[in-house]
Protein backbone atom coordinates (compact mmCIF):
# COMPACT_ATOMS: atom_id res chain seq x y z
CA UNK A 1 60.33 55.86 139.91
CA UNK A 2 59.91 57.52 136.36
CA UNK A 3 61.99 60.57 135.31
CA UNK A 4 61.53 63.04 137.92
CA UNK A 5 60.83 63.09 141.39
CA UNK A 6 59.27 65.95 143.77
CA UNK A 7 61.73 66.41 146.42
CA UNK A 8 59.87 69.14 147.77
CA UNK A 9 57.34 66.82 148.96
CA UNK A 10 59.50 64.64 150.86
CA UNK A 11 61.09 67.64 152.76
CA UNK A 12 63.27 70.10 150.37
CA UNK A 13 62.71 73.39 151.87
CA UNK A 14 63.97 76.94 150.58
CA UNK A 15 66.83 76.52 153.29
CA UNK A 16 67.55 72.74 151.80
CA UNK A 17 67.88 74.60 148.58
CA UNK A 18 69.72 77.62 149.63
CA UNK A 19 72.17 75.88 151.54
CA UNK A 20 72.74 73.43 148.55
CA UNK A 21 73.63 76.19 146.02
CA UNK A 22 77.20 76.25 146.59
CA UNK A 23 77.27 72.60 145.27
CA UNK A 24 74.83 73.29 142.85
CA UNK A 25 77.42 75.15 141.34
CA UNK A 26 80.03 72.09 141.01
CA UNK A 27 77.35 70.05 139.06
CA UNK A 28 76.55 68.45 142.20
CA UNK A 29 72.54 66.84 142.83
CA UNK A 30 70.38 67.24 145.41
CA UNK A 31 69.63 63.75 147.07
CA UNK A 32 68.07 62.18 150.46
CA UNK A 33 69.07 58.98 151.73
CA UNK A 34 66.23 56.51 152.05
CA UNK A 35 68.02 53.31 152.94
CA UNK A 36 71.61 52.65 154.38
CA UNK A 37 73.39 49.33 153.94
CA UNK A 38 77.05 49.22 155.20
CA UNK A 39 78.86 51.50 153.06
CA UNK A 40 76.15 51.73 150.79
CA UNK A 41 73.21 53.82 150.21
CA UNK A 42 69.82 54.52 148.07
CA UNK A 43 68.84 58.41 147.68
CA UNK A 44 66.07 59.93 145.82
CA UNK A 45 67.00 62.79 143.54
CA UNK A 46 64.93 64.65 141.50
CA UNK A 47 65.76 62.34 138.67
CA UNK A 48 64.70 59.59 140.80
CA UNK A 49 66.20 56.93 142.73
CA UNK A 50 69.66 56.09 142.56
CA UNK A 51 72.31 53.62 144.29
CA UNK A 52 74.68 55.16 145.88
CA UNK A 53 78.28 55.34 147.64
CA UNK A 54 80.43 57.82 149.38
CA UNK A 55 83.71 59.47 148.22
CA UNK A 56 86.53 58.06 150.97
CA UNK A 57 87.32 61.85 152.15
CA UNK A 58 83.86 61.83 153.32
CA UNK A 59 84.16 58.53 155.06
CA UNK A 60 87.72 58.57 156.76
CA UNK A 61 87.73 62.33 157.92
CA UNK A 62 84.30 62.23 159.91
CA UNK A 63 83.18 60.39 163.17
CA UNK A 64 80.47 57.39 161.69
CA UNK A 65 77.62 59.30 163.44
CA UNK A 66 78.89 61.98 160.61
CA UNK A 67 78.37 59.66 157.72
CA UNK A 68 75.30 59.81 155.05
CA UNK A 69 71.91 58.59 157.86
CA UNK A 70 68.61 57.85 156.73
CA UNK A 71 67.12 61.13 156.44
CA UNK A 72 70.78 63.54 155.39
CA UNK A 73 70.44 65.81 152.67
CA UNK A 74 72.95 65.27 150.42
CA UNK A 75 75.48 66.36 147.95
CA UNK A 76 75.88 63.95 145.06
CA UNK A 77 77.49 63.24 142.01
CA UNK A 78 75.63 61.14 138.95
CA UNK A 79 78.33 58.66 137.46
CA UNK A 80 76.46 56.35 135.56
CA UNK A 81 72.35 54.97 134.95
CA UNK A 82 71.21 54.88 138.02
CA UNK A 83 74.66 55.23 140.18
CA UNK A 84 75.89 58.24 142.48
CA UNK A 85 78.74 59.14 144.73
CA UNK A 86 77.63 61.66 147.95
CA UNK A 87 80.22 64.12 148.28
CA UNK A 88 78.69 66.27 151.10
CA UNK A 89 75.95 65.84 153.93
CA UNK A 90 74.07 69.09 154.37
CA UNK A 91 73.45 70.30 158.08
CA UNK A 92 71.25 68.14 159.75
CA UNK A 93 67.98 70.41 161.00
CA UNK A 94 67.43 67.47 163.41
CA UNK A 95 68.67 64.17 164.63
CA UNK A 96 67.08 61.41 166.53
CA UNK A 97 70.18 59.65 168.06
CA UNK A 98 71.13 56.81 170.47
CA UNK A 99 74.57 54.86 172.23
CA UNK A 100 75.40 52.62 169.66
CA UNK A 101 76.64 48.78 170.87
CA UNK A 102 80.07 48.39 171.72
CA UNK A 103 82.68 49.24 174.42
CA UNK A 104 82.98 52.78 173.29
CA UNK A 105 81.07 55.96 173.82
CA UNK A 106 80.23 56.33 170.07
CA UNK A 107 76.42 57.87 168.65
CA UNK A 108 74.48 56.15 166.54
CA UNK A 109 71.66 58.63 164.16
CA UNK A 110 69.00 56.31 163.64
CA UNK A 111 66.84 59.13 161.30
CA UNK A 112 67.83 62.77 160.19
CA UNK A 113 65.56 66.02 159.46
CA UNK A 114 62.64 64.26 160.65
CA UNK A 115 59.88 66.98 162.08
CA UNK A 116 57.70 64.00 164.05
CA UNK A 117 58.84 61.32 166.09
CA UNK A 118 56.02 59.05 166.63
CA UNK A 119 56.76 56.28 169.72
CA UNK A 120 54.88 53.47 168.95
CA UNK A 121 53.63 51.94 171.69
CA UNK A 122 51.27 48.61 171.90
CA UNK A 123 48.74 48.80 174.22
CA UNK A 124 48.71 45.16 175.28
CA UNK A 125 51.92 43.60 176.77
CA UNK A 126 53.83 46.22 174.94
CA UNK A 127 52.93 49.03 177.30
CA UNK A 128 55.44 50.06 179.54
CA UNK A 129 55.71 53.95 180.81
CA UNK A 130 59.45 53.55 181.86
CA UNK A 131 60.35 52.48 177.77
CA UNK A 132 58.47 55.34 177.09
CA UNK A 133 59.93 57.54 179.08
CA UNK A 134 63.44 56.85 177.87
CA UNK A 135 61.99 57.63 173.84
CA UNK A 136 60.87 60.80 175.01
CA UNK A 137 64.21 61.43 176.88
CA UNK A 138 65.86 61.21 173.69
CA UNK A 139 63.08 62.61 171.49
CA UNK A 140 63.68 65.60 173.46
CA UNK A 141 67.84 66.05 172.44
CA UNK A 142 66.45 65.40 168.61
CA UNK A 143 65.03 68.58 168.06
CA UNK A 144 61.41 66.92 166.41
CA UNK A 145 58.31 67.37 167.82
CA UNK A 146 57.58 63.67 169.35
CA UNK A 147 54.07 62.19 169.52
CA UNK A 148 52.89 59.17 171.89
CA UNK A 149 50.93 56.46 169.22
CA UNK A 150 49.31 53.85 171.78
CA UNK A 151 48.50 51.22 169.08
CA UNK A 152 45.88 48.14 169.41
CA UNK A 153 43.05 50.30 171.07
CA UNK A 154 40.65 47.78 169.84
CA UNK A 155 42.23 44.76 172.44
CA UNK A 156 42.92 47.25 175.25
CA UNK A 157 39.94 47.06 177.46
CA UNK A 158 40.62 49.40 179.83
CA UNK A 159 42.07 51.89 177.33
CA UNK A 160 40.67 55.06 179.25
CA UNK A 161 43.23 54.32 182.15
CA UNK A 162 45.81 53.35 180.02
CA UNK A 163 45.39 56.77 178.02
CA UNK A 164 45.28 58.60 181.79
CA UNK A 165 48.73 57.15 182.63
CA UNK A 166 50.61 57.98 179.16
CA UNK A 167 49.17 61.66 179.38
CA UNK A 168 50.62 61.71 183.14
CA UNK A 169 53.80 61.29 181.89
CA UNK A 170 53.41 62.68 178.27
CA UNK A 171 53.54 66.25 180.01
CA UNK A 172 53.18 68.47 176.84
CA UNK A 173 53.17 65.51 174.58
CA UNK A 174 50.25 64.81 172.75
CA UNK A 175 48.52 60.85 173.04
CA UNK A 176 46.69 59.53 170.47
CA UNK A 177 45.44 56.07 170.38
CA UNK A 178 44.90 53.98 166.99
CA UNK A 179 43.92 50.63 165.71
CA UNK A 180 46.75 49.83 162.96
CA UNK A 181 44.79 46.94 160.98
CA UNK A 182 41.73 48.69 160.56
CA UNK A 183 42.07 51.78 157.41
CA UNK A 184 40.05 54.03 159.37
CA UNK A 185 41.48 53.46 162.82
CA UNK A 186 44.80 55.29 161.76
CA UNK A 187 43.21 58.81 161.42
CA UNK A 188 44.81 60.37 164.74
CA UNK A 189 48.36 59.70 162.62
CA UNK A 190 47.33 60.10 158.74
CA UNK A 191 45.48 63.99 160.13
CA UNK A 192 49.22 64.58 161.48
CA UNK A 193 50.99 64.01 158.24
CA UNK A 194 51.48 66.35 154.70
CA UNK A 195 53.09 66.96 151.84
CA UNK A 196 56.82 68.77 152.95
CA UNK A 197 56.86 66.99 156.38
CA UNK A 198 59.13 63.90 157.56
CA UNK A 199 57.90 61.30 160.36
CA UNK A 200 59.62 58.43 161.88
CA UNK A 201 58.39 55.39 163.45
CA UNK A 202 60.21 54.32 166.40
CA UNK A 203 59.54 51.65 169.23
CA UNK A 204 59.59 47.98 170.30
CA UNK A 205 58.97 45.60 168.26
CA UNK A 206 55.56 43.95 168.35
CA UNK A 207 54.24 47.32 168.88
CA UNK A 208 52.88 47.68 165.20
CA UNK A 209 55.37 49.65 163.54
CA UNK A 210 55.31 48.18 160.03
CA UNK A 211 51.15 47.59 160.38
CA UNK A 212 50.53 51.46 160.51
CA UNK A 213 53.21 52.23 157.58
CA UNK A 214 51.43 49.75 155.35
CA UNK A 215 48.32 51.61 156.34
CA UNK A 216 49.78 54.93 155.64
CA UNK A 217 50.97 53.62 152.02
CA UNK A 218 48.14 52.04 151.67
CA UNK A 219 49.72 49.18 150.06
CA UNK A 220 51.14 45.80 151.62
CA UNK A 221 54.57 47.43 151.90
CA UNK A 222 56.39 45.81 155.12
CA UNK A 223 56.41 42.71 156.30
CA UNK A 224 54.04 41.76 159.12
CA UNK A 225 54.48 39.14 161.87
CA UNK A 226 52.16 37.87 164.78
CA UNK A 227 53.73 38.87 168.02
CA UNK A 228 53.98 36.49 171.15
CA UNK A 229 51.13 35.61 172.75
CA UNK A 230 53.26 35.24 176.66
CA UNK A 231 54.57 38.69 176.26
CA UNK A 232 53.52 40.19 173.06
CA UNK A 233 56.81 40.52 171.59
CA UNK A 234 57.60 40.20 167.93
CA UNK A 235 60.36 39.52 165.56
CA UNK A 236 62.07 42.29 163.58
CA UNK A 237 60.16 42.10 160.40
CA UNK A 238 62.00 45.17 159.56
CA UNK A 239 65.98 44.77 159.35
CA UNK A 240 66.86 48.32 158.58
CA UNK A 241 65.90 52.07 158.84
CA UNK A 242 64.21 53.16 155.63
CA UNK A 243 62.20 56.49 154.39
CA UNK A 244 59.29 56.13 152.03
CA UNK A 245 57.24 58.87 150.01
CA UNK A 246 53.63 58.94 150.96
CA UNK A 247 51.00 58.80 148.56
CA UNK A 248 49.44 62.30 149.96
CA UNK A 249 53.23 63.98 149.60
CA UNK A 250 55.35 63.72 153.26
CA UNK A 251 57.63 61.28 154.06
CA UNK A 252 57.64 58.23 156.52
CA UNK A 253 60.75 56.51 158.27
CA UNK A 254 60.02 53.28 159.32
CA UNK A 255 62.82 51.75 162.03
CA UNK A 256 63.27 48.38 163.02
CA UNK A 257 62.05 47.77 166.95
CA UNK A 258 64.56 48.41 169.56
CA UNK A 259 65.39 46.23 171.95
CA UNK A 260 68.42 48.06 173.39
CA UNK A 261 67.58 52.01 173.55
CA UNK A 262 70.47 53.21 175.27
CA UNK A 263 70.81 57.11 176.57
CA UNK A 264 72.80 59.79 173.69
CA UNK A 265 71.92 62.93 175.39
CA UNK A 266 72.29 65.65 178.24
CA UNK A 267 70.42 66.52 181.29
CA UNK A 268 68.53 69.12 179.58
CA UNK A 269 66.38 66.67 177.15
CA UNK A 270 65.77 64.71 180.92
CA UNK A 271 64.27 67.81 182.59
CA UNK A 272 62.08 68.12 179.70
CA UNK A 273 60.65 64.33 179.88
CA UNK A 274 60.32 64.99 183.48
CA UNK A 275 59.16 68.82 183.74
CA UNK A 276 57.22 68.29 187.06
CA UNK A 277 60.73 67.10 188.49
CA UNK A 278 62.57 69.98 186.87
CA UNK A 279 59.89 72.59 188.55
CA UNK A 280 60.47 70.91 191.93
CA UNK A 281 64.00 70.83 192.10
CA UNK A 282 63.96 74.99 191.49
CA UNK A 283 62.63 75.15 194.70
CA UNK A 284 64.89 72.64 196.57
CA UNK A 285 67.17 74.55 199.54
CA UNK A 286 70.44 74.03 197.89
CA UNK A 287 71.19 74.54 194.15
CA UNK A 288 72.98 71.12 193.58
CA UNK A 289 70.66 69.16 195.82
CA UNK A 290 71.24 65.29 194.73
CA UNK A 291 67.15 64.78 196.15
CA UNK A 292 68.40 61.97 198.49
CA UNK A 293 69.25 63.33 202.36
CA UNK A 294 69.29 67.47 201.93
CA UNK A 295 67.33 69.67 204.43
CA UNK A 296 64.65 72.16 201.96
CA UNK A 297 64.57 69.37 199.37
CA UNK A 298 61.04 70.27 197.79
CA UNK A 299 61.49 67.08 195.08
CA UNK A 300 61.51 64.66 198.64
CA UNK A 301 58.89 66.63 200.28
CA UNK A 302 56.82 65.66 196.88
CA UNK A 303 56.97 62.85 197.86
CA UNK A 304 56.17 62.57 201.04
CA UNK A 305 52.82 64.51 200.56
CA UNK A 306 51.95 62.09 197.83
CA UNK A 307 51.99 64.80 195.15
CA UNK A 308 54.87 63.10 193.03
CA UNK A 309 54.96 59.12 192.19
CA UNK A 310 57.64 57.33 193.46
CA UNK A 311 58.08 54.71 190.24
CA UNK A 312 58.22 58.30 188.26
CA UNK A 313 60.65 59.86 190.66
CA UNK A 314 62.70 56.52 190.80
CA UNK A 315 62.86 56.51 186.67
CA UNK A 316 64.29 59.75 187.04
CA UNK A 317 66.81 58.52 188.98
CA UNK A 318 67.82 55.73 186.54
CA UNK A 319 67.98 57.67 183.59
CA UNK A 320 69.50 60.60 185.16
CA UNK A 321 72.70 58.17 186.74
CA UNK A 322 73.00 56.73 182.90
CA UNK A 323 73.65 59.65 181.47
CA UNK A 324 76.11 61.06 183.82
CA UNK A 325 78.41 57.57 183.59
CA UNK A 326 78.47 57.91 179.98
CA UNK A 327 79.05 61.39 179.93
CA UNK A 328 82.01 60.52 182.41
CA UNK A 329 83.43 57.93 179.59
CA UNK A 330 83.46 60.98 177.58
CA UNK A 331 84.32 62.85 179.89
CA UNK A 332 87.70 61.97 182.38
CA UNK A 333 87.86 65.14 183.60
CA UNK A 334 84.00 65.00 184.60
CA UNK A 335 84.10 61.73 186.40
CA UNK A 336 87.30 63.41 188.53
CA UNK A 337 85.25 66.52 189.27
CA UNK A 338 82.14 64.41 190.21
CA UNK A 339 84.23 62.16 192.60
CA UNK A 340 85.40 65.37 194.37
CA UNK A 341 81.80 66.67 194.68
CA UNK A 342 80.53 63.61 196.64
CA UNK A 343 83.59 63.48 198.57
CA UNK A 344 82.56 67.09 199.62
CA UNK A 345 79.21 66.30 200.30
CA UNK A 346 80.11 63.44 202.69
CA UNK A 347 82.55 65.35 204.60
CA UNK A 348 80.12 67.76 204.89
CA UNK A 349 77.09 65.20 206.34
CA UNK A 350 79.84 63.28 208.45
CA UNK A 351 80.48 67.28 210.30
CA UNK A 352 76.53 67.92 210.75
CA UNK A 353 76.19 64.44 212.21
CA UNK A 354 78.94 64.65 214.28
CA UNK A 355 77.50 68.13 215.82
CA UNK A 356 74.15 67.05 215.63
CA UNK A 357 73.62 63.45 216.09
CA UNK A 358 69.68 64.31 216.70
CA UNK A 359 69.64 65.77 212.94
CA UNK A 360 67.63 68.99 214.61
């Protein structure tokens, strides 16, 4: 890496720099982690990049979705050629987050500080609206701006229609559509890029990820595989979440493809993917309508005027019944109160049956 490297143009801001100055002061160094393995990690500093591990108090008193992610600003201590020890994680400006595996309710940060999500999405077998619905779902809770990349334009022969449908769901979104293997079929992404700005890949894999990074680098960086032909599915070709400088200034985090993408977020970050939804339910009768057998429910008279897709409406659904039984894991107290609400409700439709079996 040479002597010195310009963290600016990977991300430092004034408020990166401001915040830092109180370990500034303890001969601490400004670092970002690029790559994470185990207990390990690579940062670049401004005296370029280092290996990296963190001090136990940092480890044991902190949640794991609190230790150093791809992306964290760092504290850091220089203990030898090439060798650090992070101290600190500065506050994370944004995180793009998931349900990591397991038995317990535990988040998983896939990238920090990142200003652009783009969802990769291949425009042959790949494409599926409902998988990208549930990476804008938690774009939404990260706090970036996300961006819909519908890759392999130059296979996709009815790409006009395809476009339609992502921008019907995409609400405020923007779409762009690329070719990956061709230099100069990447411009809707490269013109979205700078020096100072952080964007992460994300998305199945097979969809191109690691084609458009080595694009962007404009070198042979990441591995490439042929997907599938039956389903156009690849192999991982990458293993692990990494961040890498751009030649133009800007940084790229490139993710390996996700083939479990389970829900880390609230209600809110749903009403946003689904905004039409949101709008209708305003209008519904009863403030806690549940959309299914109310009187004045404007989201089922949608519906049944054909002004609101069933498939989207039913996604809703799906997504919305996730996140409330893992917020109820969380939760005890919710899952208690929920169980009580229902039980309400049902009395309550058992009595207006019983005095008006008609339903007039």
């Amino acid at each position: 890496m040479g002597d010195s490297f310009d963290l600016a143009a990977i991300g430092a801001t004034d408020e990166v720099y401001r915040v830092f100055q109180s370990y500034k002061s303890r001969g601490l160094t400004l670092g970002r982690v690029s790559i994470v393995y185990g207990e390990r990690y690579r940062i670049y500093t401004a005296h370029g990049e280092m290996q990296a591990e963190a001090i136990g108090a940092l480890l044991y008193r902190a949640e794991a979705s609190e230790w150093p992610a791809v992306g964290d600003w760092v504290a850091a201590e220089c203990v030898g050629p090439g060798q650090a020890m992070i101290h600190a994680i500065l506050p994370r400006r944004t995180a793009f987050s998931r349900r990591a595996a397991g038995d317990r309710e535990r988040e998983q940060v896939i990238a920090a500080n990142i200003d652009l999500l783009l969802i990769v999405c291949g425009l042959d077998q790949d494409f599926n609206l409902r998988r990208i619905e549930r990476y804008l779902t938690l774009a939404h809770a990260s706090g970036s701006r996300p961006i819909i990349v519908l890759n392999k334009s130059d296979v996709c022969p009815d790409l006009p229609v395809r476009i339609e449908r992502a921008n019907a769901i995409a609400g405020a979104v923007p779409v762009v559509s690329v070719t990956a293997c061709a230099a100069d079929g990447i411009e809707p992404v490269r013109r979205l890029l700078g020096p100072g700005l952080t964007a992460a890949l994300t998305g199945s894999s097979g969809a191109g990820k690691s084609t458009l990074v080595n694009q962007l680098l404009g070198v042979q960086r990441q591995q490439v595989q042929q997907v599938r032909e039956s389903d156009s599915r690849g192999r991982h070709t990458t293993t692990y979440r990494e961040l890498l400088p751009l030649p133009n200034g800007g940084a790229l985090i490139d993710t390996p493809g996700m083939r479990e993408l389970q829900l880390w977020t609230g209600t809110e970050s749903l009403d946003n993917t689904f905004a039409e939804i949101a709008a209708l339910a305003a209008h519904c009768r009863f403030r806690d309508c549940s959309h299914n057998v109310e009187d004045g429910c404007a989201v089922r008279a949608a519906m049944l005027a054909g002004e609101l897709d069933p498939s989207r409406w039913q996604s809703y659904e799906k997504l919305r019944a996730e996140i409330a039984w893992h917020e109820r894991q969380i939760d005890p107290r919710a899952a208690r109160a929920q169980k009580q609400e229902w039980k309400k409700i049902h009395k309550a439709m058992r009595v207006r049956y019983k005095n008006d079996p008609a339903g007039g």
